[in-house]
Protein backbone atom coordinates (compact mmCIF):
# COMPACT_ATOMS: atom_id res chain seq x y z
CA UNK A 1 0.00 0.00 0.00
CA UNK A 2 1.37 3.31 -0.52
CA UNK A 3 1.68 5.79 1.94
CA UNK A 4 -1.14 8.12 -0.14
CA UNK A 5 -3.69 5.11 0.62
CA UNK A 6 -2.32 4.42 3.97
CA UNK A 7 -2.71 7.57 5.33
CA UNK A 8 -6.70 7.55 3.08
CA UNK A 9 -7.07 4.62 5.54
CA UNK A 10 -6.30 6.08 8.65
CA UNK A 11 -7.96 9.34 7.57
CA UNK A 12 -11.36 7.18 6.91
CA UNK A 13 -11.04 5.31 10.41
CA UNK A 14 -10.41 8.90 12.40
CA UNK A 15 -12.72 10.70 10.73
CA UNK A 16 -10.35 13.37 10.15
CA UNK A 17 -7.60 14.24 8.81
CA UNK A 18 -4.57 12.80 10.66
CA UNK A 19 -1.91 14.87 12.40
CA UNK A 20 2.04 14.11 11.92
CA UNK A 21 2.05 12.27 15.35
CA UNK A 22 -1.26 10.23 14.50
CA UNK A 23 0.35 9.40 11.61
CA UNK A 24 3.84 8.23 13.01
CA UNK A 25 1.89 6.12 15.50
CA UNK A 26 -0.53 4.52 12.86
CA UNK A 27 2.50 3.79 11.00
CA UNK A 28 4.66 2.51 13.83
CA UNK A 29 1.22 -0.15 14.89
CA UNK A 30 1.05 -1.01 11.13
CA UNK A 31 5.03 -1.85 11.19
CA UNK A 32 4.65 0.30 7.71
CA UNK A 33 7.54 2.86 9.51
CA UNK A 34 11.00 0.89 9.70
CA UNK A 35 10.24 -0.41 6.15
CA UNK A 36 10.02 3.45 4.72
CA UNK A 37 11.90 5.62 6.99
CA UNK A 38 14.82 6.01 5.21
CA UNK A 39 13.21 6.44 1.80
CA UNK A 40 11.62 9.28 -0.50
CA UNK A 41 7.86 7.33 0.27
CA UNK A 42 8.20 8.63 3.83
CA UNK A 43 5.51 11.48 4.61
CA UNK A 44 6.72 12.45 7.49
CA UNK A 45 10.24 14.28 6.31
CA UNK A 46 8.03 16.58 4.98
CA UNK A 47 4.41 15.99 6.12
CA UNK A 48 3.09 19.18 4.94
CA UNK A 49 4.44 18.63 1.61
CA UNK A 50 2.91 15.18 1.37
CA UNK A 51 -0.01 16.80 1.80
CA UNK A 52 0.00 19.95 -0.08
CA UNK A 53 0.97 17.28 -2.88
CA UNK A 54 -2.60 15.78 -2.45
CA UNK A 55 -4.34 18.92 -1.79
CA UNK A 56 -4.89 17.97 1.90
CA UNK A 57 -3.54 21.49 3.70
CA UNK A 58 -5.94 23.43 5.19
CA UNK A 59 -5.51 27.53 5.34
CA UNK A 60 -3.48 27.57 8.30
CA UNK A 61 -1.27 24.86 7.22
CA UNK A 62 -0.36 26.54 3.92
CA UNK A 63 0.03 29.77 5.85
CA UNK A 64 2.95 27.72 8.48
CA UNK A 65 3.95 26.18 5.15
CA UNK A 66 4.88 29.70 3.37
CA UNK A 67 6.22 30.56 6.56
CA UNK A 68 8.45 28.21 6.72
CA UNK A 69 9.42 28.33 2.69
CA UNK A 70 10.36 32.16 3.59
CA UNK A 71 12.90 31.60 6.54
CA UNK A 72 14.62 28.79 4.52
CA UNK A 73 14.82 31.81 1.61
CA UNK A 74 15.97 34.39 4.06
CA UNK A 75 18.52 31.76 5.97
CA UNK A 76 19.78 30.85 2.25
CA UNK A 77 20.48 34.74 1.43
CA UNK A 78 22.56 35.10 4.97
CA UNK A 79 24.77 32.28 3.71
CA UNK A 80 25.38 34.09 0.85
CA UNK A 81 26.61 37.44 2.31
């Protein structure tokens, strides 16, 4: 299963869209998380990215998301100078 349908799955049995710790623990239970850890299938490097990616962010997470996009920009331009 990929990690798209796994987190559809636990999103279906929550009722809800699951947080990044939800999500760590569904896929710690599942024994999904030692198999993927170390490759570019896991969602939680980046879990607002996986989910921008499937149009899952709400407002306020694409508002922390630009935020965070920004201060990478600005840290990148001090290393510059």
């Amino acid at each position: 299963m990929r990690t798209y349908g796994i987190y559809q799955k636990l999103k279906r049995e929550l009722g809800r869209k699951p947080n990044r710790v939800e999500m760590f623990d569904y896929l710690m239970k599942e024994r999904i998380y030692p198999k993927i850890k170390n490759t570019k299938y896991n969602p939680l490097r980046d879990y607002l990215g996986f989910l921008d990616n499937y149009n899952e962010l709400s407002e306020e997470e694409k508002e922390v998301k630009e935020k965070e996009k920004q201060k990478v920009k600005e840290e990148e331009q001090e290393e510059k100078q």
